[in-house]
Protein backbone atom coordinates (compact mmCIF):
# COMPACT_ATOMS: atom_id res chain seq x y z
CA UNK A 1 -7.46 -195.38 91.83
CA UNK A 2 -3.90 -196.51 92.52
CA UNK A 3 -1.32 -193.95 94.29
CA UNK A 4 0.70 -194.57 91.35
CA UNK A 5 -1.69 -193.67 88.86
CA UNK A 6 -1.01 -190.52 86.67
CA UNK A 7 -2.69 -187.06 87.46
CA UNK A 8 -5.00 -186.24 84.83
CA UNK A 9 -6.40 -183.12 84.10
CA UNK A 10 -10.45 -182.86 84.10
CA UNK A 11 -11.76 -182.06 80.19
CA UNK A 12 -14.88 -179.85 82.10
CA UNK A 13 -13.03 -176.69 81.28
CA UNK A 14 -12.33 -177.65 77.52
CA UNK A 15 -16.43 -178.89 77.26
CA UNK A 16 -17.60 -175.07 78.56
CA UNK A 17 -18.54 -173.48 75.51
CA UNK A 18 -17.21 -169.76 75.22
CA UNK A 19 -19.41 -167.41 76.19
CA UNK A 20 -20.61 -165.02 74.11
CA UNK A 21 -19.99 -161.06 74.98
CA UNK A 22 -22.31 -160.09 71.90
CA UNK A 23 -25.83 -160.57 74.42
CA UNK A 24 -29.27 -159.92 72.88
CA UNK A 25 -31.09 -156.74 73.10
CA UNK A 26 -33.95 -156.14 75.62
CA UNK A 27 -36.80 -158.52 74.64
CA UNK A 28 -39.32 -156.78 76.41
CA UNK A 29 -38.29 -153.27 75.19
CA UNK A 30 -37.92 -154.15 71.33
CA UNK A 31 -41.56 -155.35 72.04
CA UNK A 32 -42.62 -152.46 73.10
CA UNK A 33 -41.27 -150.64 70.37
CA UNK A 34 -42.46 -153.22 68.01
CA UNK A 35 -45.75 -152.87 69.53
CA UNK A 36 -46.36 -149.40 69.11
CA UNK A 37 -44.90 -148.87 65.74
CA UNK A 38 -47.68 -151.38 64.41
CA UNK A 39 -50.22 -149.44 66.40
CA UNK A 40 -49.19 -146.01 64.57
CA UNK A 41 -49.39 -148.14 61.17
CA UNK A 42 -52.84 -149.65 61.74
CA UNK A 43 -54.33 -146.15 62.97
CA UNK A 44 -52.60 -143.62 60.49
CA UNK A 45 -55.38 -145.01 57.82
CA UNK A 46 -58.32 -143.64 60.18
CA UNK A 47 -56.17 -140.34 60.93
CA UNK A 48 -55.58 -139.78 57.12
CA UNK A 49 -58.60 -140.55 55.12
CA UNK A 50 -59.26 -136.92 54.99
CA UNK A 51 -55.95 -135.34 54.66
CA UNK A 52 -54.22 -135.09 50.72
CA UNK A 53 -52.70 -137.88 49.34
CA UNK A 54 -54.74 -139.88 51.18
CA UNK A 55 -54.12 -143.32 54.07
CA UNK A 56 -51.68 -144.99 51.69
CA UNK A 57 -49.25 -142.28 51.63
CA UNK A 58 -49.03 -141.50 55.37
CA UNK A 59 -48.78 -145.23 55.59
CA UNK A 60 -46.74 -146.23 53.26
CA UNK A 61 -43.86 -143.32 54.14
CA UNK A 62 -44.47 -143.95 58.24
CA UNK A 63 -43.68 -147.57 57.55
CA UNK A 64 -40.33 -146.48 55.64
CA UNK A 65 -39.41 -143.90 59.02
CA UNK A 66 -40.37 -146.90 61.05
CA UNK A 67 -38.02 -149.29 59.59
CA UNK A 68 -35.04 -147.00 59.11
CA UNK A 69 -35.25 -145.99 62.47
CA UNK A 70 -34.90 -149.93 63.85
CA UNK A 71 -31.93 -150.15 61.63
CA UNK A 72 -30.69 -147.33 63.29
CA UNK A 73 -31.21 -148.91 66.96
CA UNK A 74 -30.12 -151.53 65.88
CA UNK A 75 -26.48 -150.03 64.83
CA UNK A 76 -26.46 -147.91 67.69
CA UNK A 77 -27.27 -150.51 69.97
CA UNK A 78 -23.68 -152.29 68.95
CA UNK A 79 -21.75 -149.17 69.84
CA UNK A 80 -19.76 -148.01 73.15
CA UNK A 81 -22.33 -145.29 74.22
CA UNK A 82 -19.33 -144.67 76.55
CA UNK A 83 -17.46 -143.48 73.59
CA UNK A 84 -19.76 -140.68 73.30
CA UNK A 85 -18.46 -138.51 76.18
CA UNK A 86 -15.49 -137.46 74.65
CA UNK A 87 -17.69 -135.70 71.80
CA UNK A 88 -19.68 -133.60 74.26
CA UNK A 89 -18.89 -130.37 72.36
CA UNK A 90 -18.96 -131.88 68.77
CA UNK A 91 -22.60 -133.19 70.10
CA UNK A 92 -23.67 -129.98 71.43
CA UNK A 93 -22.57 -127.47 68.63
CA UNK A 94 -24.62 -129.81 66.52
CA UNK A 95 -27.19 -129.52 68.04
CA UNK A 96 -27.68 -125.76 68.18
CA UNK A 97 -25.99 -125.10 65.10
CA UNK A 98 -29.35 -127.35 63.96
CA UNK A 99 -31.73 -125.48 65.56
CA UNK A 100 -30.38 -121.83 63.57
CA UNK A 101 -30.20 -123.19 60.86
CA UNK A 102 -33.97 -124.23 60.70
CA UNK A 103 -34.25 -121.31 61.98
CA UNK A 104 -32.42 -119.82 58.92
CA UNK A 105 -33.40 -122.04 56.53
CA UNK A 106 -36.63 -123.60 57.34
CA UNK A 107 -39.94 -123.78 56.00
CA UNK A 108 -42.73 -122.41 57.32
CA UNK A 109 -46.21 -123.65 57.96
CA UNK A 110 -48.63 -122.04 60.03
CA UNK A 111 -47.27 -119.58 61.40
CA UNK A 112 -44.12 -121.49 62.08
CA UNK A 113 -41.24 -122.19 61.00
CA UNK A 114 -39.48 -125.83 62.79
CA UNK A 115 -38.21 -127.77 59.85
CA UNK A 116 -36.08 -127.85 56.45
CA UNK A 117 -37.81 -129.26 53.50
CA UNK A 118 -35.69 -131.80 51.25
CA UNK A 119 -37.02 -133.89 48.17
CA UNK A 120 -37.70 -136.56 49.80
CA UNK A 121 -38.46 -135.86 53.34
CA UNK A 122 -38.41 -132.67 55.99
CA UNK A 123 -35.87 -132.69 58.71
CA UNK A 124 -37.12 -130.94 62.24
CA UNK A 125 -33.90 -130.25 63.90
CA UNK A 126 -35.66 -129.87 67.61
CA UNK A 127 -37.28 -134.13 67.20
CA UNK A 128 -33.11 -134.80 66.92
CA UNK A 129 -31.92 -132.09 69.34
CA UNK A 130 -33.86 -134.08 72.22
CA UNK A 131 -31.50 -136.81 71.95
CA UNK A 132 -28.25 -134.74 71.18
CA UNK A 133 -29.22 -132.59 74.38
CA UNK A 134 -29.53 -135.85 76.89
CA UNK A 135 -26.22 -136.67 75.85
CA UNK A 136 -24.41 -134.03 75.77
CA UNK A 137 -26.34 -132.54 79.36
CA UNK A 138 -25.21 -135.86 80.33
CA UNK A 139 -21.52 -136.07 79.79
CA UNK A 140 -21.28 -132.36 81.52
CA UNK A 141 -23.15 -133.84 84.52
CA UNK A 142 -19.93 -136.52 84.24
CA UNK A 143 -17.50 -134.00 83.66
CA UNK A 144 -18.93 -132.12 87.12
CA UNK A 145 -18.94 -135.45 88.40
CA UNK A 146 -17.02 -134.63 91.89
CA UNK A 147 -19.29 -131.37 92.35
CA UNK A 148 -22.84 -132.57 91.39
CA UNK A 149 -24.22 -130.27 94.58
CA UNK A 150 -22.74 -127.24 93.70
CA UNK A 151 -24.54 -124.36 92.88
CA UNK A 152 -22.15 -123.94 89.90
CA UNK A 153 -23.34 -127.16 88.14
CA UNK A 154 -26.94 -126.24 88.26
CA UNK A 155 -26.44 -122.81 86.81
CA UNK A 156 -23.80 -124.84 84.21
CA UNK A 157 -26.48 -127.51 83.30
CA UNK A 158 -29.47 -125.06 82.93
CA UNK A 159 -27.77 -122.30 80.98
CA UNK A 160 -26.85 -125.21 78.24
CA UNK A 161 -30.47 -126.36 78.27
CA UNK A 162 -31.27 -122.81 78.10
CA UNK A 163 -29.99 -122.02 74.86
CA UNK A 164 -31.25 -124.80 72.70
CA UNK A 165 -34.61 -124.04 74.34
CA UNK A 166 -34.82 -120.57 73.49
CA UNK A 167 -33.69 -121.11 70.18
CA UNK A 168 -36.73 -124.05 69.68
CA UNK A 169 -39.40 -121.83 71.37
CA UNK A 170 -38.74 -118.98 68.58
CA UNK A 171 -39.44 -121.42 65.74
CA UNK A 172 -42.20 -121.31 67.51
CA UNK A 173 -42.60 -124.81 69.28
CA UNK A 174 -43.49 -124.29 72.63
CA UNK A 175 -43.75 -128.33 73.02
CA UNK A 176 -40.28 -129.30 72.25
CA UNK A 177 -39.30 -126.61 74.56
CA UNK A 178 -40.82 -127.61 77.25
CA UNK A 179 -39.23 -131.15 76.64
CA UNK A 180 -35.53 -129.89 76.31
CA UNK A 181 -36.25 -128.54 80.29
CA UNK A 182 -38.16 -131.22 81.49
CA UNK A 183 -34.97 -133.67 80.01
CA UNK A 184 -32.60 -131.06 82.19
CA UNK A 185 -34.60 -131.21 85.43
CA UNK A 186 -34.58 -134.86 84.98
CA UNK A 187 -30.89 -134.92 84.68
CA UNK A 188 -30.14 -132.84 87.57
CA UNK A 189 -32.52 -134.90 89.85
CA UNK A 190 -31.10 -138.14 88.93
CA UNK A 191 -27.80 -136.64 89.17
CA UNK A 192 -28.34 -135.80 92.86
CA UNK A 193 -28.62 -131.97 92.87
CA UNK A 194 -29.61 -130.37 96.32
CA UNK A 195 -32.86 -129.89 97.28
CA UNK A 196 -32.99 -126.38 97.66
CA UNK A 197 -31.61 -125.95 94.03
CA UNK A 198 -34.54 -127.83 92.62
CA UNK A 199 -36.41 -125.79 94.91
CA UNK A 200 -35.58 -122.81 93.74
CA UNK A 201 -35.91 -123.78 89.89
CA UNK A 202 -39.20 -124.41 90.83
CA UNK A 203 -39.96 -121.55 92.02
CA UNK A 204 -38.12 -120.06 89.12
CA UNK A 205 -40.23 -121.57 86.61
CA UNK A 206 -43.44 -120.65 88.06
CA UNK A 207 -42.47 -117.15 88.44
CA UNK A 208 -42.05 -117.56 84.84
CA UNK A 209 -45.13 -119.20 84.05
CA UNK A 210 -46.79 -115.95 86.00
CA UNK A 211 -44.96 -113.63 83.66
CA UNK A 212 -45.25 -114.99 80.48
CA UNK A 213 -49.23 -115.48 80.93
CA UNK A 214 -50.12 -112.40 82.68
CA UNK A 215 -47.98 -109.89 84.07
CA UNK A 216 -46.35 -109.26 81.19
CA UNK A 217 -49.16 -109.06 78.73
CA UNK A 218 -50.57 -106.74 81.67
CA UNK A 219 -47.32 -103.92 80.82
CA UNK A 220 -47.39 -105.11 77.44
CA UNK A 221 -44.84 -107.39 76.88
CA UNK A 222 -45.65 -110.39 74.69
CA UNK A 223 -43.28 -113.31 75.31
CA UNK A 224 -45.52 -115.45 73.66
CA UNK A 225 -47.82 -114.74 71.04
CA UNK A 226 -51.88 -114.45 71.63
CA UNK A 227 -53.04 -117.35 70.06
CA UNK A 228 -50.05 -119.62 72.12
CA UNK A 229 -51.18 -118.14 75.41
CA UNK A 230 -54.48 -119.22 74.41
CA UNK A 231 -53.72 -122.60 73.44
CA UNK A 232 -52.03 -123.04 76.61
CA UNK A 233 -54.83 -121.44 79.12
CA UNK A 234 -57.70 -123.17 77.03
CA UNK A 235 -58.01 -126.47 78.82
CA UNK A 236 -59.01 -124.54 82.02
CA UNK A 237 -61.96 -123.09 80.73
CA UNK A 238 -63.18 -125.79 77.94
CA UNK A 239 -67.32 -124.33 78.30
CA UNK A 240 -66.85 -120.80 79.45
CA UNK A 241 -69.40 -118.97 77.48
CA UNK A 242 -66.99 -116.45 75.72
CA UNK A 243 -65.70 -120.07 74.21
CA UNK A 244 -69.61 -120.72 72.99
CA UNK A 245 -69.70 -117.17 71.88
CA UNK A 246 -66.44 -117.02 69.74
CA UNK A 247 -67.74 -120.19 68.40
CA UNK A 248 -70.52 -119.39 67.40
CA UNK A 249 -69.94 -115.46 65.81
CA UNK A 250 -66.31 -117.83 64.09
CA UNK A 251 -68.78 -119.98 62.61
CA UNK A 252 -71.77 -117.10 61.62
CA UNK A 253 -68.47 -114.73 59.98
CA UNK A 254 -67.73 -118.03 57.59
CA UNK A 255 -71.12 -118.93 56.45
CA UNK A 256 -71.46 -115.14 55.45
CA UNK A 257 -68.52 -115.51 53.82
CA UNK A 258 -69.29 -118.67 52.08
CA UNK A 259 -66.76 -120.98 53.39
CA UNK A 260 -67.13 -124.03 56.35
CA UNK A 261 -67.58 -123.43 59.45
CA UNK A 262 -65.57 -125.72 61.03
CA UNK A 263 -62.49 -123.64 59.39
CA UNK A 264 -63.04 -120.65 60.66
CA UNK A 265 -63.83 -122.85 64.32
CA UNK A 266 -60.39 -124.38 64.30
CA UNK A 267 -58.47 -120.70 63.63
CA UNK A 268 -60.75 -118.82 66.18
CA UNK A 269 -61.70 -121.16 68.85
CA UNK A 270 -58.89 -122.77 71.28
CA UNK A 271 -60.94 -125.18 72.64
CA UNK A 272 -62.01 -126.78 69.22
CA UNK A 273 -59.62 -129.16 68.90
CA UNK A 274 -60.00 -130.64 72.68
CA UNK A 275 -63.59 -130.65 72.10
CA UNK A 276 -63.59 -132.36 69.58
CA UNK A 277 -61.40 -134.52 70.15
CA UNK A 278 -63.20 -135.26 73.77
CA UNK A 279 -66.04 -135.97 71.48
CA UNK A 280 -64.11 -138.63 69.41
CA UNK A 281 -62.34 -140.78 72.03
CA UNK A 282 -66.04 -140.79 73.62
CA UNK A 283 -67.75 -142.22 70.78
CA UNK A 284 -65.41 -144.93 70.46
CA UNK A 285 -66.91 -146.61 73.96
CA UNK A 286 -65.58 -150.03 75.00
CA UNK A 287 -63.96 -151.73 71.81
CA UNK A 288 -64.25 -148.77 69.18
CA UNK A 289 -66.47 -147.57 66.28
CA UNK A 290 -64.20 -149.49 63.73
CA UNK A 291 -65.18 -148.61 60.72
CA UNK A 292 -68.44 -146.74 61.26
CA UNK A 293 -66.11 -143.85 62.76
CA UNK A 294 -66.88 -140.50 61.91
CA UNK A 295 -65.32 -137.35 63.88
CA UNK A 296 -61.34 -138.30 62.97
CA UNK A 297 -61.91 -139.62 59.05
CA UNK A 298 -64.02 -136.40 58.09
CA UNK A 299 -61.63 -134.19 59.25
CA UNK A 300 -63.69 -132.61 62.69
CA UNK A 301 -60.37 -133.55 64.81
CA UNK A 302 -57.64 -131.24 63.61
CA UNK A 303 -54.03 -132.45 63.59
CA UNK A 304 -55.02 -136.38 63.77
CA UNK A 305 -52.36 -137.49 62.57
CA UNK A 306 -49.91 -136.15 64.35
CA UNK A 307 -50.34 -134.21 67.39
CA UNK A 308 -54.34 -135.49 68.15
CA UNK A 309 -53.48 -138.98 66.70
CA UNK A 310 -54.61 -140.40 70.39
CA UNK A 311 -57.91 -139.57 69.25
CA UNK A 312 -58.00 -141.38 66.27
CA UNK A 313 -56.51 -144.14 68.39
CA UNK A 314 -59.76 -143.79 70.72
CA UNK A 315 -62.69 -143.25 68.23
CA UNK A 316 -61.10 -146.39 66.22
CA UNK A 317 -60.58 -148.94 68.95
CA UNK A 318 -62.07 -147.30 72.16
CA UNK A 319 -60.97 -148.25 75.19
CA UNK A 320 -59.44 -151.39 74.66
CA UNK A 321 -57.33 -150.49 72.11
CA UNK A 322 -56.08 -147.01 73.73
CA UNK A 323 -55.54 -149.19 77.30
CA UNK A 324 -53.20 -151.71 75.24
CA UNK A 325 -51.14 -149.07 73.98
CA UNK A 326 -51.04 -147.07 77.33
CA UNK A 327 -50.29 -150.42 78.39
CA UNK A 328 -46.70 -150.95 75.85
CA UNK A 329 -46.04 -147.38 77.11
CA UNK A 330 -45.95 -148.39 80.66
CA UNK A 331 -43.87 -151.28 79.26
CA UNK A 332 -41.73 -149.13 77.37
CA UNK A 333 -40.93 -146.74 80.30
CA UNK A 334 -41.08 -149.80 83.09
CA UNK A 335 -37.60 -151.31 81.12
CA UNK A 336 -36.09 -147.11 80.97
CA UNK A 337 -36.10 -146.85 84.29
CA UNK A 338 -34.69 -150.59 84.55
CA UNK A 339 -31.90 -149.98 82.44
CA UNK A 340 -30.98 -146.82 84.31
CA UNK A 341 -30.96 -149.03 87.46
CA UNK A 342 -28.42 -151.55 85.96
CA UNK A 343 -26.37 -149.29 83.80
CA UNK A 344 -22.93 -149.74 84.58
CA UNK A 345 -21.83 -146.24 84.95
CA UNK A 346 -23.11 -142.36 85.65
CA UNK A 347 -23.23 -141.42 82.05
CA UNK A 348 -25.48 -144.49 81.25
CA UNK A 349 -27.74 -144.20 84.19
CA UNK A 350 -28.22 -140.33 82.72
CA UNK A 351 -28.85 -141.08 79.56
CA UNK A 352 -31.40 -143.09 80.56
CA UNK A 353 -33.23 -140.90 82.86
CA UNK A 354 -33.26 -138.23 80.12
CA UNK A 355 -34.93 -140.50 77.97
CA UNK A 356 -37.37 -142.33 80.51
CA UNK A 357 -37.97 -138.08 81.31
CA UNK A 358 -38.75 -137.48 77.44
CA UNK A 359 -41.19 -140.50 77.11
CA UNK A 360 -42.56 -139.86 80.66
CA UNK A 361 -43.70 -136.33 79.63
CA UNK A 362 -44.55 -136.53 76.02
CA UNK A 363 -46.93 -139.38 76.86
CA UNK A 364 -48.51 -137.41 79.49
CA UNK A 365 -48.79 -134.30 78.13
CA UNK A 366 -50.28 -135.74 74.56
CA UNK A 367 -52.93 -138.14 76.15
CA UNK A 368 -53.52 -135.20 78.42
CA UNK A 369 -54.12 -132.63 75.75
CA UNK A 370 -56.16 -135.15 73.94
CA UNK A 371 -58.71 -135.84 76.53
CA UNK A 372 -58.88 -132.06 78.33
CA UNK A 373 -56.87 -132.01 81.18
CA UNK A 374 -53.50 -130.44 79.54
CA UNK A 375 -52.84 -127.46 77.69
CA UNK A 376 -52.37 -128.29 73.61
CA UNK A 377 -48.55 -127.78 73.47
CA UNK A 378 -47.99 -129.80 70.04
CA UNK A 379 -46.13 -132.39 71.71
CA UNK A 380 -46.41 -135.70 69.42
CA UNK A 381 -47.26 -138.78 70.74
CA UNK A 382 -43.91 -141.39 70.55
CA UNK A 383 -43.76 -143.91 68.18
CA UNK A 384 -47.13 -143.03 66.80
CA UNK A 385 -47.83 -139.51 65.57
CA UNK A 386 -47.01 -139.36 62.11
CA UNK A 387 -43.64 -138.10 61.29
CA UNK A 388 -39.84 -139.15 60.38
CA UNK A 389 -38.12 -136.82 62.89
CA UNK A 390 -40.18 -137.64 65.60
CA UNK A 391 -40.23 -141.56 65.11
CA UNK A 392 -36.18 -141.66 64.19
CA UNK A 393 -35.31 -139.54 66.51
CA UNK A 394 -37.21 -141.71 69.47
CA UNK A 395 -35.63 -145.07 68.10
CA UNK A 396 -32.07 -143.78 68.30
CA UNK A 397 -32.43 -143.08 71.83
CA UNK A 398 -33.70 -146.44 72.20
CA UNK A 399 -30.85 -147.40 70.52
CA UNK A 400 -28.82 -145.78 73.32
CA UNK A 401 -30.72 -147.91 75.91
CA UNK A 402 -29.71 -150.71 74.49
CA UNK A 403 -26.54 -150.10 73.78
CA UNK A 404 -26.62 -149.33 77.59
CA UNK A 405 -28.51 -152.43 78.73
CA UNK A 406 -26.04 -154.40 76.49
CA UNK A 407 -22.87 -153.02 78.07
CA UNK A 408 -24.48 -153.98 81.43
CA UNK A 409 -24.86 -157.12 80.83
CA UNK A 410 -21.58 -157.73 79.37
CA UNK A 411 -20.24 -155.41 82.54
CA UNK A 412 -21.61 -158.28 85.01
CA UNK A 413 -20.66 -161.65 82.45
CA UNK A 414 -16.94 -160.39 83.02
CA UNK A 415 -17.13 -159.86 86.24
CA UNK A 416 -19.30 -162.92 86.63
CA UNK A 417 -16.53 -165.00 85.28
CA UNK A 418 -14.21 -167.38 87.44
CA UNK A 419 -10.82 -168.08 86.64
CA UNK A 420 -10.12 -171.98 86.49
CA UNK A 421 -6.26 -173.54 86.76
């Protein structure tokens, strides 16, 4: 090249294609999702045969919940969740003002009341509030942001769990409850609250526990009502004779009476439903009963489709088929806790620890209750138990971890990028 010779500018800048700032959405958590939303469809026909309207109703209408609730990640995936701070009281009011008016308004079904009836579907305010409360606990943690280990945050944080709680335990639904604290413990741990605050909410709680299950029936004070406190003390005694006994007078009062026995079983008995459902999951062995299986499509598992659907899941497949979905669950909980590693801010990084903490413990709690080791709360199963609330609900706050993984990513392309002159 000759001294003389022009300067010329390189064309290496004008051949770099633009990148993109509109990135994909977590593979591995839409497959997840994906994943599981075809297991609820393929097992709902096993959990409904015996239930009115039959498999192709609960299959047809789970599909429809399913597939408005991925176009409903899908939207909020493409929004600022950062936006949402600045409607922390909107979010909140919402969200209790939901809860009364169930409350108010709802219809009841045995025994309870948790959910407003419309013509075409039934809206259960405390499936939503889960989400609406990680938020909005979220953006107060923010807010307290330069006094996370103050005692005045923790009582701040827990008295606005508090009050949705209380509110969702008098519907009653003692499972949903217990998920609005678990979220809020979750929060204040990731958020970096002193030990000896946690401490002493521990301590709290079982002091609680103690009074609500026997010092307070022992003066006569009935926080919760009989048949809860025996749903929720039932898994520690599963063969205790007075269990056989009730059993078996429940089931000699119904054949005098001319009606099934398994009826009066499931009303009387708290252990029914585990047993039974111990007995399913059993039979289904390695790979399943497939078709030959009995105990969920004749009706001797209670609640299949919804809150004892894991049995269904076990009798039908056995242990192959409920190890591949424990497996998407790991999955689906592995990328949570990944995206609250990488999310760009405080807020993000709490939103997702309130959702890896509402996953975390519905999935333990259901399996648990399923195969004996928990107490029957009526905590659904995510993704798969039967119901619009429940499976919309869980998809928009999968939506918010992707909106948070995608704001990540676009975080670290900007600051990736290289200014060239």
């Amino acid at each position: 090249m000759s001294p003389l010779s022009p300067i010329t500018v390189p064309d290496e800048a004008a051949a770099t294609p633009t990148r993109t700032l509109r990135l994909p959405l977590d593979p591995l958590l839409t497959l997840a999702v994906i994943g599981l939303g075809v297991a609820s469809i393929i097992t709902l026909p096993a959990a409904t045969r015996n239930l009115p309207g039959g498999p192709h109703y609960y299959v047809v209408r789970q599909t429809v919940y399913l597939a408005i609730g991925f176009v409903a990640m899908l939207g909020l995936s493409r929004l600022d969740y950062t936006h949402l701070r600045r409607y922390k009281n909107v979010i909140y009011a919402v969200l209790v003002l939901s809860i009364l008016a169930v409350l108010g308004l709802g219809h009841g079904a045995n025994g309870a009341v948790r959910s407003i009836n419309f013509p075409l579907f039934s809206f259960q305010a405390s499936e939503l509030g889960k989400v609406l409360l990680i938020v909005a606990l979220s953006a107060l943690i923010v807010e307290r942001a330069r006094h996370l280990r103050a005692r005045d945050t923790t009582v701040r944080v827990l008295i606005a769990a508090l009050v949705p709680t209380m509110f969702v335990i008098a519907q009653p639904d003692l499972g949903s409850g217990l998920v609005y604290m678990a979220i809020a413990c979750m929060l204040l741990f990731i958020a970096g609250t002193s030990w000896r605050h946690l401490a002493a909410l521990a301590a709290l709680v079982c002091v609680a526990i103690a009074f609500v299950l026997a010092a307070g029936p022992a003066v006569g004070i009935q926080v919760l009502k009989p048949y809860q406190t025996e749903r929720l003390t039932a898994f520690l005694h599963p063969s205790s004779p007075s269990s056989r006994a009730q059993k078996e007078a429940a089931e000699a009062k119904e054949a005098a009476e001319g009606k099934e026995g398994k009826e009066g079983t499931e009303a009387t008995d708290p252990t029914y439903q585990q047993e039974q459902s111990k007995i399913a999951i059993g039979s289904g062995g390695k790979t399943g009963r497939g078709a030959h299986a009995s105990q969920v499509p004749y009706g001797f598992v209670p609640e299949s489709d919804t809150d004892f659907i894991f049995a269904a899941l076990g009798e039908k497949y056995g242990f192959v088929g409920a190890g591949l979905v424990l497996l998407l669950y790991a999955l689906l909980i592995s990328r949570t806790l990944r995206v609250l590693v990488m999310a760009k801010d405080l807020f993000g990084s709490l939103i997702a620890a309130g959702v890896a903490a509402m996953l975390m413990f519905q999935v333990f709690v259901n399996v648990g209750m399923t195969i004996g080791i928990m107490p029957i709360t009526g905590v659904t199963l995510p993704l798969i138990s039967y119901g619009g609330s429940s499976v919309i609900a869980t998809l928009l706050s999968v939506g918010l971890l992707q909106s948070i993984y995608v704001q990540a990513r676009t975080s670290a392309a900007l600051k990736g990028r290289v200014l060239r002159y």
